[in-house]
C-alpha atoms as a PDB file:
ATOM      1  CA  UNK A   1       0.000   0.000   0.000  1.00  0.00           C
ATOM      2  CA  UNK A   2       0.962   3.595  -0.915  1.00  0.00           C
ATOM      3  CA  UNK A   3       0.907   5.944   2.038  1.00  0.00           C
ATOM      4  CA  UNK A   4      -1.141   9.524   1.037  1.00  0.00           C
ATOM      5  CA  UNK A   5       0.580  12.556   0.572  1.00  0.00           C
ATOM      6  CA  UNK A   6       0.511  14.581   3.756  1.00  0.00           C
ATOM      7  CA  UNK A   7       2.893  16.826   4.696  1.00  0.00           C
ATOM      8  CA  UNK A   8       5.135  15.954   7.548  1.00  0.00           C
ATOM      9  CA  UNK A   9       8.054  17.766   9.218  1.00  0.00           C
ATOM     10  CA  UNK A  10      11.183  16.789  10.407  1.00  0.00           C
ATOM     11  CA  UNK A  11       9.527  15.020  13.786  1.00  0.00           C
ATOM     12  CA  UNK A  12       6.698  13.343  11.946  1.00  0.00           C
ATOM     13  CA  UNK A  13       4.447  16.039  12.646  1.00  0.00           C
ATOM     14  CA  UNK A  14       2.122  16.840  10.609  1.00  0.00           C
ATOM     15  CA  UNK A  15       1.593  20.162   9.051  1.00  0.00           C
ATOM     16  CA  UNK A  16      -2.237  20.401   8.613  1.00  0.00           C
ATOM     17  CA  UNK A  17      -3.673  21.955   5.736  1.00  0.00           C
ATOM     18  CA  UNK A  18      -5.811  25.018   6.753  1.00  0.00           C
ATOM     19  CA  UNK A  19      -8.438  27.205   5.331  1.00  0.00           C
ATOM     20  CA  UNK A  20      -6.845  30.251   3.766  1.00  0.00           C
ATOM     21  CA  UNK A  21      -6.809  33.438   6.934  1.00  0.00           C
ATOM     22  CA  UNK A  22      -8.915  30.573   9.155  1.00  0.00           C
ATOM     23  CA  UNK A  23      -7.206  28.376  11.486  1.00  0.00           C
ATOM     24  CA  UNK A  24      -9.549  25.473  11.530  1.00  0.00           C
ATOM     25  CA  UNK A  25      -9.004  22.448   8.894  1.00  0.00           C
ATOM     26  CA  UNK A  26     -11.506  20.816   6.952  1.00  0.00           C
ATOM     27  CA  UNK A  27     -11.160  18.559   4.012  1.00  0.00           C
ATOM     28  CA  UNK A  28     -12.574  15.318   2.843  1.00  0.00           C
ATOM     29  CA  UNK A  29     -10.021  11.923   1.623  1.00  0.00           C
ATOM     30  CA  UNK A  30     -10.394   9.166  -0.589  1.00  0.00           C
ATOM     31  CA  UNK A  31      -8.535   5.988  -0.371  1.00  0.00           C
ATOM     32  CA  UNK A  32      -8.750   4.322  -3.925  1.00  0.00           C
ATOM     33  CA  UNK A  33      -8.118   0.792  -4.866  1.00  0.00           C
ATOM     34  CA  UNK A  34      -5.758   1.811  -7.950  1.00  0.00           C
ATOM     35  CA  UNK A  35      -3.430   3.554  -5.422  1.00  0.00           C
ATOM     36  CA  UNK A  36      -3.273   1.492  -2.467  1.00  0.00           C
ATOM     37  CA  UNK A  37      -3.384   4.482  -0.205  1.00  0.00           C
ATOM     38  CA  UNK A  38      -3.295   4.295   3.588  1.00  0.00           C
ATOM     39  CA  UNK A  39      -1.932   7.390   5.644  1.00  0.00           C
ATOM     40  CA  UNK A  40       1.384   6.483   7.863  1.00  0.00           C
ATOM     41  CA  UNK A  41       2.058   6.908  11.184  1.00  0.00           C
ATOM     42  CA  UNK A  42       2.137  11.090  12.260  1.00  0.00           C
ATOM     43  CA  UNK A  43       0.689  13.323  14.862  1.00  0.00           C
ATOM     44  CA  UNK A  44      -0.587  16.763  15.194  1.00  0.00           C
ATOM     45  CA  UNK A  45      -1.274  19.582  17.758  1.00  0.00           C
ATOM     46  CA  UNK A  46      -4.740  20.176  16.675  1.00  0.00           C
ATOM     47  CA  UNK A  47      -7.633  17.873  17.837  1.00  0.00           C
ATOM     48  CA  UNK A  48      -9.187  15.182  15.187  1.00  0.00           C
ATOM     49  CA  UNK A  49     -12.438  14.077  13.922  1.00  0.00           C
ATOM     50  CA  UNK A  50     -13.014  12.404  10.810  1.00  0.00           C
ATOM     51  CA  UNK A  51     -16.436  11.219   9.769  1.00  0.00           C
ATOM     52  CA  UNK A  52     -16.524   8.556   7.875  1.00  0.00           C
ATOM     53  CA  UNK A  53     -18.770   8.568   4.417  1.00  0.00           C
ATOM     54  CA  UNK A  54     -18.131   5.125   2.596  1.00  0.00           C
ATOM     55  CA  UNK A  55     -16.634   2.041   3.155  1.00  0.00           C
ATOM     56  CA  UNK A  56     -14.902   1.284   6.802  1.00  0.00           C
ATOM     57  CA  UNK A  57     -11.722   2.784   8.193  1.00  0.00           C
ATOM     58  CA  UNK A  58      -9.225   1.149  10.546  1.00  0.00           C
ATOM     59  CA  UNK A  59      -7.405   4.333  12.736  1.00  0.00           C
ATOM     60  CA  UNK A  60      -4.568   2.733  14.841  1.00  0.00           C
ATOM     61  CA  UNK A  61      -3.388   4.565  18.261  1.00  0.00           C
ATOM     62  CA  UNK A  62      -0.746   3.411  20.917  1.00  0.00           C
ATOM     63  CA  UNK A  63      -1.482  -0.625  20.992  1.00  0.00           C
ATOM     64  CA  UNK A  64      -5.187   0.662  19.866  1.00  0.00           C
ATOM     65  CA  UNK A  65      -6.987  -0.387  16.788  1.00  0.00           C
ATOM     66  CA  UNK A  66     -10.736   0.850  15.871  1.00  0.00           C
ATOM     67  CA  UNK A  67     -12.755   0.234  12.926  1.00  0.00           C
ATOM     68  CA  UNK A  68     -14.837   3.142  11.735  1.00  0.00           C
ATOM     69  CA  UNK A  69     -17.504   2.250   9.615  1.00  0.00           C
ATOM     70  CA  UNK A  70     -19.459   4.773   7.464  1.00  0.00           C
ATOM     71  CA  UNK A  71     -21.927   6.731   9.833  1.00  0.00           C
ATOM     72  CA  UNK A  72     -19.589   6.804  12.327  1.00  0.00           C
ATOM     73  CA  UNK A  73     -16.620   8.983  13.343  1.00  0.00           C
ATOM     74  CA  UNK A  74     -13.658   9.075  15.643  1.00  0.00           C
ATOM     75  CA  UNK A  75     -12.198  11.960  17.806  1.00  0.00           C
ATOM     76  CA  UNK A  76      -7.923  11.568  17.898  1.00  0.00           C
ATOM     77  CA  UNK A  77      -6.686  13.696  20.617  1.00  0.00           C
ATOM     78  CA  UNK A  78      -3.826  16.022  20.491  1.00  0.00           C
ATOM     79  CA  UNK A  79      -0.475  15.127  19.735  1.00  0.00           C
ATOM     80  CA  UNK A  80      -1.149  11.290  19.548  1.00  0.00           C
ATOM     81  CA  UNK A  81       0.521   9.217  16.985  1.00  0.00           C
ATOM     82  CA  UNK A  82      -1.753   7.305  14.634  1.00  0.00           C
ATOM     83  CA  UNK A  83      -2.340   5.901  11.551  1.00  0.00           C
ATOM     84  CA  UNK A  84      -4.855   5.464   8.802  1.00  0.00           C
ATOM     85  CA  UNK A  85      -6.159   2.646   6.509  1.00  0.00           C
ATOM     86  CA  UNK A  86      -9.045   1.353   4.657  1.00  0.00           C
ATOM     87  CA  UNK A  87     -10.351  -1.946   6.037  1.00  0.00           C
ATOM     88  CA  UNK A  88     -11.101  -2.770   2.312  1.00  0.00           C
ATOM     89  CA  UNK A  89      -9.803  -1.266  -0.620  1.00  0.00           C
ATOM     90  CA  UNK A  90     -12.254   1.539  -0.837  1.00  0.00           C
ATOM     91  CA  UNK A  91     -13.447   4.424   1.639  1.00  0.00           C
ATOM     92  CA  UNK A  92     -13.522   8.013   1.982  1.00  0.00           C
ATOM     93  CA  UNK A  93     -13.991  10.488   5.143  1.00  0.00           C
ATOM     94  CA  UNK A  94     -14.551  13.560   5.609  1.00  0.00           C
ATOM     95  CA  UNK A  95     -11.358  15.598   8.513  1.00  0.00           C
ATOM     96  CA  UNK A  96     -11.987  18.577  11.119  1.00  0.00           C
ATOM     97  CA  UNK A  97      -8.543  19.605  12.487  1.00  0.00           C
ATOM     98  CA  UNK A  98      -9.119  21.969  15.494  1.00  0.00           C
ATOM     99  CA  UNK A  99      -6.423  24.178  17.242  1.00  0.00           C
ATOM    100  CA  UNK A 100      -6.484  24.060  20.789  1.00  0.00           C
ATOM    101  CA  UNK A 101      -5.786  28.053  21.064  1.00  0.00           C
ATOM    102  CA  UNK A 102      -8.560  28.244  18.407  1.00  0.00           C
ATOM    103  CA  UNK A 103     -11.160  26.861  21.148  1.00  0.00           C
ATOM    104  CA  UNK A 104      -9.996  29.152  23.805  1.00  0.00           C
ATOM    105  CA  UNK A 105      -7.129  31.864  22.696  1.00  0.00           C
ATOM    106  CA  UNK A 106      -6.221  32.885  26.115  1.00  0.00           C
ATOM    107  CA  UNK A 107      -4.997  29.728  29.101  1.00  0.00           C
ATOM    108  CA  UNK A 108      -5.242  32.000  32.005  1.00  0.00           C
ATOM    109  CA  UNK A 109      -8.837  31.648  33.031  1.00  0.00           C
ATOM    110  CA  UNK A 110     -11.221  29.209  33.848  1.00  0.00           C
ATOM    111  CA  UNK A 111     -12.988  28.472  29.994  1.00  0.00           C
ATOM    112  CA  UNK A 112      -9.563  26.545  29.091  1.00  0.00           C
ATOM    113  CA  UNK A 113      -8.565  25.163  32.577  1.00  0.00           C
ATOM    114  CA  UNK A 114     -12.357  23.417  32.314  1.00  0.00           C
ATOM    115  CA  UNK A 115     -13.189  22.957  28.796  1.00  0.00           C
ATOM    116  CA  UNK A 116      -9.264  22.615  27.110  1.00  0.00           C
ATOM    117  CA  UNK A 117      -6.832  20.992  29.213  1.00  0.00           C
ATOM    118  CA  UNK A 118      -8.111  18.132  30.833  1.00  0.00           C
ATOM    119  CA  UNK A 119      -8.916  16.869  27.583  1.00  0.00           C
ATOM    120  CA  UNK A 120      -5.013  17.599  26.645  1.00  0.00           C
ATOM    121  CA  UNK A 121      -4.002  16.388  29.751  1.00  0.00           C
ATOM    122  CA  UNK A 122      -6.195  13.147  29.473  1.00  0.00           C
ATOM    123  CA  UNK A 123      -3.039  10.968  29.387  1.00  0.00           C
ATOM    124  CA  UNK A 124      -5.569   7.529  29.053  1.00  0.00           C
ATOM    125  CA  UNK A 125      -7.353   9.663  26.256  1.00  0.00           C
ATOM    126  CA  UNK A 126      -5.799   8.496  22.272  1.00  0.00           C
ATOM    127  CA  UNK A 127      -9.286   8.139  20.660  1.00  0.00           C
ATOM    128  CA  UNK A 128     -12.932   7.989  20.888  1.00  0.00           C
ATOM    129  CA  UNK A 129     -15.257   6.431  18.667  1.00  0.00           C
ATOM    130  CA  UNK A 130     -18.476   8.496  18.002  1.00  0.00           C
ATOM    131  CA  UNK A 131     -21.381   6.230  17.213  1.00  0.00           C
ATOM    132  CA  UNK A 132     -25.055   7.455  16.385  1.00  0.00           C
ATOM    133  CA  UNK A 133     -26.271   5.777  19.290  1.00  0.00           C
ATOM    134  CA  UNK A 134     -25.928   8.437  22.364  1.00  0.00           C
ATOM    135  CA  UNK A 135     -27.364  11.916  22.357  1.00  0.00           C
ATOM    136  CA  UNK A 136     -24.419  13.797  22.205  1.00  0.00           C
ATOM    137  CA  UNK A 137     -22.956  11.087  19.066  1.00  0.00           C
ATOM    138  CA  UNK A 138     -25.814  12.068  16.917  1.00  0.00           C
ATOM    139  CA  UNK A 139     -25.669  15.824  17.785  1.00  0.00           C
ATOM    140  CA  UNK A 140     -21.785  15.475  16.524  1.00  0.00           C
ATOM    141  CA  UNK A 141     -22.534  13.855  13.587  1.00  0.00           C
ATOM    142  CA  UNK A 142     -25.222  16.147  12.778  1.00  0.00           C
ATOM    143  CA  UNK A 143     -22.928  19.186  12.891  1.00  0.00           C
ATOM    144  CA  UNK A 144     -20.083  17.239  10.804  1.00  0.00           C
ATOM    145  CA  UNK A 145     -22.781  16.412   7.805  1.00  0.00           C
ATOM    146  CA  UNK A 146     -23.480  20.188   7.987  1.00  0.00           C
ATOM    147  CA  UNK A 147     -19.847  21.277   8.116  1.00  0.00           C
ATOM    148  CA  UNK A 148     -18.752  18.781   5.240  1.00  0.00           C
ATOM    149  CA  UNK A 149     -21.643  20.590   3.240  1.00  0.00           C
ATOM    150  CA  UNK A 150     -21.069  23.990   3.983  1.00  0.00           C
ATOM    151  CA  UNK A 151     -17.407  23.860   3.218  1.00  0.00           C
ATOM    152  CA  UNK A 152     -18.015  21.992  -0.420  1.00  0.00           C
ATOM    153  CA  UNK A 153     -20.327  25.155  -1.242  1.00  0.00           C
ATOM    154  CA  UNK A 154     -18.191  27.775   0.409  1.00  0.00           C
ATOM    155  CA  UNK A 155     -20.807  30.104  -0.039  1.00  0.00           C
ATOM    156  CA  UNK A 156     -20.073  34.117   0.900  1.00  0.00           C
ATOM    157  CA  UNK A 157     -19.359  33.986   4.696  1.00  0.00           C
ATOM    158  CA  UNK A 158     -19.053  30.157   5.244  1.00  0.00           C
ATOM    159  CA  UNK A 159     -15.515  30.514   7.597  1.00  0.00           C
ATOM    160  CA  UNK A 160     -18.301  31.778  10.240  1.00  0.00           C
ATOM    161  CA  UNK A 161     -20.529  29.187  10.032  1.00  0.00           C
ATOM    162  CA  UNK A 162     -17.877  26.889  10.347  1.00  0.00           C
ATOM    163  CA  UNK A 163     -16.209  28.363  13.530  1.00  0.00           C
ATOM    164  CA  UNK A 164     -20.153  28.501  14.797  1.00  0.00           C
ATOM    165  CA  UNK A 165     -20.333  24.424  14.345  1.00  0.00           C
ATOM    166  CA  UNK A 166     -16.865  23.862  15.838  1.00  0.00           C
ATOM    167  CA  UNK A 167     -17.504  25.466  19.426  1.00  0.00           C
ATOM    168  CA  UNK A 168     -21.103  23.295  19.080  1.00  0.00           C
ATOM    169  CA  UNK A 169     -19.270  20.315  18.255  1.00  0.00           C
ATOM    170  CA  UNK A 170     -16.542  20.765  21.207  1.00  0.00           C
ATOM    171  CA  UNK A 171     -19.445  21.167  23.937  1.00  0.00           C
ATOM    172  CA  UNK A 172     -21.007  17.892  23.012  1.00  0.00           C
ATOM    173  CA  UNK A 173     -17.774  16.375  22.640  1.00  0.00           C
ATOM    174  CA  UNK A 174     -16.640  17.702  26.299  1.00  0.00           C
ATOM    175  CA  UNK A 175     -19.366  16.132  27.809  1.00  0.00           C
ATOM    176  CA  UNK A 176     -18.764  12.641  25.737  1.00  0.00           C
ATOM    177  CA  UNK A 177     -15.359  12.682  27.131  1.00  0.00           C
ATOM    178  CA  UNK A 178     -16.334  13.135  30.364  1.00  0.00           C
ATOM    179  CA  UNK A 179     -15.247   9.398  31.318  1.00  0.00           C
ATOM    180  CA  UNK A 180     -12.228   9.393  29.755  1.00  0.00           C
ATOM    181  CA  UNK A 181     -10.768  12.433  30.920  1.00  0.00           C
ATOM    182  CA  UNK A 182     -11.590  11.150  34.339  1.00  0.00           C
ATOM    183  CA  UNK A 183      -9.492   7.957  33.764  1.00  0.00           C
ATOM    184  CA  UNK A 184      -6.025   8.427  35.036  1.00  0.00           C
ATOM    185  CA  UNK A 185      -3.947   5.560  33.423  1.00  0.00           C
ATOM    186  CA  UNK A 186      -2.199   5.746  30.096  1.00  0.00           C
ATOM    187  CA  UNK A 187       0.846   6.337  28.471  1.00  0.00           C
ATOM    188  CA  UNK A 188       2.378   8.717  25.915  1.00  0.00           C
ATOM    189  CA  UNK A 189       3.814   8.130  22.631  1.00  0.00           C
ATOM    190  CA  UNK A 190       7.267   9.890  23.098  1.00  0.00           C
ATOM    191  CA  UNK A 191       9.464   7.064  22.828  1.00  0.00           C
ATOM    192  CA  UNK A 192       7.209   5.233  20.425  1.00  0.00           C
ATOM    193  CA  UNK A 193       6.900   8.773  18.109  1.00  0.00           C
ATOM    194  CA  UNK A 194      11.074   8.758  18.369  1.00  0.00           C
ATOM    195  CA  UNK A 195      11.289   4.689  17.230  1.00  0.00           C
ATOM    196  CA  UNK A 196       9.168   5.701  14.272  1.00  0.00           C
ATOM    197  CA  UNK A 197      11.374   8.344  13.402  1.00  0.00           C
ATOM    198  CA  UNK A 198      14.309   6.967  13.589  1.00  0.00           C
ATOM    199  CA  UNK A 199      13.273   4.136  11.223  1.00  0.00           C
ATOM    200  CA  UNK A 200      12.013   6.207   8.632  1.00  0.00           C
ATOM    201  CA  UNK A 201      15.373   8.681   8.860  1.00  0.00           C
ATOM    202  CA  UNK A 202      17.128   5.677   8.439  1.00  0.00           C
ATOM    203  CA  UNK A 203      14.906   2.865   6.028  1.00  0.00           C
ATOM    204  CA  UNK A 204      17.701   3.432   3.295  1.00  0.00           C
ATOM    205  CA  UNK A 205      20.481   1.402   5.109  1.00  0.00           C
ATOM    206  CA  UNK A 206      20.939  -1.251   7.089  1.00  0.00           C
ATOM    207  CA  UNK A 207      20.014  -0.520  10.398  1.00  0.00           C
ATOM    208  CA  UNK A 208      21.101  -2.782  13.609  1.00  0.00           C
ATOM    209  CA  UNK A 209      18.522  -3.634  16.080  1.00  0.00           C
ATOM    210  CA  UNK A 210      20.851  -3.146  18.949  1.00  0.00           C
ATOM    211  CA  UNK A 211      21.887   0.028  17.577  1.00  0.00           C
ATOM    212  CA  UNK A 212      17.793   1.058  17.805  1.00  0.00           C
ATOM    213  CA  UNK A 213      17.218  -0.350  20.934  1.00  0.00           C
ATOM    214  CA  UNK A 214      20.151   2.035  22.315  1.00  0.00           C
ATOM    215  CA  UNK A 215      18.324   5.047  20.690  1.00  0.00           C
ATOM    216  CA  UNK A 216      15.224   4.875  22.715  1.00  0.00           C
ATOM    217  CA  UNK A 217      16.732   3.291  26.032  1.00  0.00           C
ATOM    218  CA  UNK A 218      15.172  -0.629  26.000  1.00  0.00           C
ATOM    219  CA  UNK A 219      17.091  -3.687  25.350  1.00  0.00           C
ATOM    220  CA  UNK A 220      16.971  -5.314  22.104  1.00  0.00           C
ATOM    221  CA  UNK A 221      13.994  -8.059  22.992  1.00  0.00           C
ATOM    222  CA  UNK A 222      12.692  -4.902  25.253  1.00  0.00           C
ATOM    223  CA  UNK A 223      12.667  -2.785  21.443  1.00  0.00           C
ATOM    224  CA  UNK A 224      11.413  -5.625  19.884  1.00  0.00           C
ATOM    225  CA  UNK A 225       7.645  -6.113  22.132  1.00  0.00           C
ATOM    226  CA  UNK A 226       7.743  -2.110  22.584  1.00  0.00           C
ATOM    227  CA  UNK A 227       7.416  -1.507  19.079  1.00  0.00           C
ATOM    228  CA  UNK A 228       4.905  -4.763  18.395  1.00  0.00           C
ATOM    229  CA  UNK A 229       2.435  -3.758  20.979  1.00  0.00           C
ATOM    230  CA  UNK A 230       2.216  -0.701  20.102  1.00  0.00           C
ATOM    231  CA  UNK A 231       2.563  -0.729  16.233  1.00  0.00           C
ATOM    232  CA  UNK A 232       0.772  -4.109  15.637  1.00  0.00           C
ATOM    233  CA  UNK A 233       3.363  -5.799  14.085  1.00  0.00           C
ATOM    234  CA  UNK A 234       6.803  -6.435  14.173  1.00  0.00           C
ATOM    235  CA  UNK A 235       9.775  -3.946  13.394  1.00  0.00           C
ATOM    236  CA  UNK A 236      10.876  -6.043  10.525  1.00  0.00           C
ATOM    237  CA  UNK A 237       7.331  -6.089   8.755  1.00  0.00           C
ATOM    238  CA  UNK A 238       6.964  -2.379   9.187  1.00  0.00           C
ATOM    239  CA  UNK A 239      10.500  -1.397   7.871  1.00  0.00           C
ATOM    240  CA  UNK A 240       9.462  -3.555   4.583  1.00  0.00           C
ATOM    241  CA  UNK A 241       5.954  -1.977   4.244  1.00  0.00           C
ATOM    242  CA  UNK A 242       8.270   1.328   4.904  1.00  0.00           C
ATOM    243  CA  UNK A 243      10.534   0.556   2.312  1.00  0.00           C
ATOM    244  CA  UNK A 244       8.594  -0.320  -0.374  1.00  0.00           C
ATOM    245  CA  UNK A 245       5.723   2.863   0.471  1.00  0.00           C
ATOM    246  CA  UNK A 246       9.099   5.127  -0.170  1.00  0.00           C
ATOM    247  CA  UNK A 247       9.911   3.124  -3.166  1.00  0.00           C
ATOM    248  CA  UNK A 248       6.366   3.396  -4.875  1.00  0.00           C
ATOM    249  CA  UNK A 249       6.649   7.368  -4.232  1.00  0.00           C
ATOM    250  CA  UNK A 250      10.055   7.105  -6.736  1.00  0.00           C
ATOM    251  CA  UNK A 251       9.017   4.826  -9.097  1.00  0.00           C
ATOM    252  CA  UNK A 252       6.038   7.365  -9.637  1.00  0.00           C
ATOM    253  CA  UNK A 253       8.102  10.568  -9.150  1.00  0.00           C
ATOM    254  CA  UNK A 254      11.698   9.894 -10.073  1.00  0.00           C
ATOM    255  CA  UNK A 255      12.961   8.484 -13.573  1.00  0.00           C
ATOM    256  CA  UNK A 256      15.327   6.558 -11.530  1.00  0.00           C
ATOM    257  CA  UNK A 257      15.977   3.164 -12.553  1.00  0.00           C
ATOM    258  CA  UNK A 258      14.576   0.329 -10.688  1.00  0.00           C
ATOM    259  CA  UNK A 259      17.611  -1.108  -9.520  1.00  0.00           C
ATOM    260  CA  UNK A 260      18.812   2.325  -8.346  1.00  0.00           C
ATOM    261  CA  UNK A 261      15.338   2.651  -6.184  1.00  0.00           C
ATOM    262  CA  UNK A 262      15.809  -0.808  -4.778  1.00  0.00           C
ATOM    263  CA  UNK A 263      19.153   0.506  -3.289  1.00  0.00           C
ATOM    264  CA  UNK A 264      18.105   3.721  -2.351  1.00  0.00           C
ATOM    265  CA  UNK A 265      15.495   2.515   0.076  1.00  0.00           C
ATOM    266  CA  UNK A 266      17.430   0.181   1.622  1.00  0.00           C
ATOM    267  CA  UNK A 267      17.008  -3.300  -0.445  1.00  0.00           C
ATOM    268  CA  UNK A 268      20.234  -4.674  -0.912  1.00  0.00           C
ATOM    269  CA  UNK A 269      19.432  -7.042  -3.761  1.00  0.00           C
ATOM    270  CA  UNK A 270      16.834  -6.046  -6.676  1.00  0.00           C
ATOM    271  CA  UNK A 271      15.301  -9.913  -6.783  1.00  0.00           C
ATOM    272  CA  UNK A 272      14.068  -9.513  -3.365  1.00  0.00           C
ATOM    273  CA  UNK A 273      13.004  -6.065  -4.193  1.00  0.00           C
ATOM    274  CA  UNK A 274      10.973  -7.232  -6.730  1.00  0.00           C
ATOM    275  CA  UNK A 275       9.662 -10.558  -5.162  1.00  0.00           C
ATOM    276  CA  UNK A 276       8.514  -8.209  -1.847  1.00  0.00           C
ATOM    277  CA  UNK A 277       7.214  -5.577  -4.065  1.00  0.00           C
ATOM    278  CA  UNK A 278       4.832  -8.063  -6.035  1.00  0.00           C
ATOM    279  CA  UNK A 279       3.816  -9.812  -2.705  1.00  0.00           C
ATOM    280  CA  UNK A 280       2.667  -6.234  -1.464  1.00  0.00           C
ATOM    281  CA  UNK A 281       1.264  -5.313  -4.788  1.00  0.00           C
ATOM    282  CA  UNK A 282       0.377  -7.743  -7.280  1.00  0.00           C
ATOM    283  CA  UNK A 283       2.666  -6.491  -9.381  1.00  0.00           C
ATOM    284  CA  UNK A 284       6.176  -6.105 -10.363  1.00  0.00           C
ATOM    285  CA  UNK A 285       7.780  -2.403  -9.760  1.00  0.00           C
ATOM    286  CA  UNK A 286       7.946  -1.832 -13.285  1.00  0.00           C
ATOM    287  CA  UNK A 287       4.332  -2.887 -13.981  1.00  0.00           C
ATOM    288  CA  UNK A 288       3.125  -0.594 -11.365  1.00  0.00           C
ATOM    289  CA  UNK A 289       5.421   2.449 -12.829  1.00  0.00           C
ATOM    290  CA  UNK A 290       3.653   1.884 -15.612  1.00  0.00           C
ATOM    291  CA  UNK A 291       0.094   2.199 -14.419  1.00  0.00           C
ATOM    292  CA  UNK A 292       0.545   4.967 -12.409  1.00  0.00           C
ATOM    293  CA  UNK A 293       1.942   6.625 -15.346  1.00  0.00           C
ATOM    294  CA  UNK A 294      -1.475   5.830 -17.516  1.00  0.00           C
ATOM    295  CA  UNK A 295      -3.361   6.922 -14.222  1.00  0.00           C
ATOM    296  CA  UNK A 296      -1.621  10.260 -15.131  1.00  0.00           C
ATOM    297  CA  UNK A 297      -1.883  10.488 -18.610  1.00  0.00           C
END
């Protein structure tokens, strides 16, 4: 699968798209079976919803996986790492990225001690799935339907009725986390969020597991559950779904050759390239060069 084009610093942040002079995000995504597409592992600042509209989508947190099926939606709290795929092939959603400052500006009074921070400070809190089937679930998905509509008309004045929905949808959403915030155990995603990063700086060599291990303080068999509870799979697996992701970005960008893109993301022999590649794909590199070239013609 081909991760989507998002735009990511240096720290795997991601640098959300926003609404020209507006600081709230909205935007809708596709995943399509000609692409593969799934969105890798990043994190934000701003708080998440995403409504699904077709199809089912599996979000993974910190040793957390939920299925979002169309009709239903998903809050992802600040600054947690996730990731995004389809369940099938097929699905599209439609994203509200919300600032914290953008709910309350100022944190010296009582609105964003109350209504702000706990939620930030929820360290139990990665996600919340936002069914229909409570009050406060409908109300959300209400507003989201109307936001999604409002911003594909953009009709004179629509930035206000879009801030209007957001402080509606944050008071019902307050109150749905009321349990959660409540909860104190957890954990963060620092040391997982610096394991992914090193592994993507570094998916173009050969990289040592003992040499990883060192980088975020754990042993190597320590490194080795770390990363599978919280990932879902093992370090190995990832790397190669890494790996070949980065590869399928050249082979549609760059006019490099194959065995040149083999190399440069870390495969040291261009048969097992090619036989990994195909068991991902259904397809050799070159025969998927080729169709995303058509799908651009």
């Amino acid at each position: 699968m081909r991760a989507k084009n998002i735009h990511l610093d240096a720290h795997r942040q991601e640098i959300t798209r926003k609404i020209p002079g507006f600081p709230v995000s909205c935007y809708h995504t596709t995943f399509r079976s000609d692409t593969y597409d799934y969105i890798d592992w990043h994190w934000h600042v701003e708080f998440q919803l995403c409504l699904t509209v077709s199809g089912s989508v599996l979000w993974h947190t910190e040793a957390e996986q939920t299925e979002v099926p169309a009709g239903q939606g998903i809050f992802i709290n600040s600054q947690r790492v996730h990731m995004v795929r389809p369940v099938r092939k097929e699905a599209s959603f439609f994203y509200l990225d919300i600032p914290p400052d953008f709910i309350c500006p100022t944190r010296d009074g009582g609105l964003y001690e109350h209504s702000v921070l706990p939620v930030l400070q929820a360290s139990a809190l990665h996600r919340k799935l936002i069914t229909p089937q409570t009050e406060k679930g409908r109300e959300i998905h209400r507003l989201l339907n109307e936001m999604a509509a409002v911003f594909d008309e953009k009709t004179e004045g629509y930035e206000f009725v879009l801030a209007g929905h957001v402080f509606q949808i944050w008071k019902s959403l307050r109150e749905l986390l009321a349990e959660e915030i409540g909860s104190t155990q957890g954990s963060t995603d620092e040391r997982f969020r610096d394991l992914l990063l090193y592994l993507q700086k570094n998916y173009g060599s050969a990289m040592r597991l003992d040499e990883m291990a060192t980088h975020i303080g754990l042993s190597r068999s320590e490194c080795c559950r770390y990363f599978k509870k919280h990932a879902g799979q093992t370090i190995s697996a990832y790397l190669l779904q890494y790996r070949i992701d980065e590869s399928m970005y050249l082979l549609t960008e760059t006019d490099r050759t194959i065995a040149q893109i083999a190399q440069d993301c870390g495969f040291s022999q261009q048969s097992y390239y090619a036989k990994k590649f195909r068991e991902q794909t259904g397809m050799t590199p070159g025969q998927y060069r080729e169709r995303m070239k058509a799908n651009l013609s």
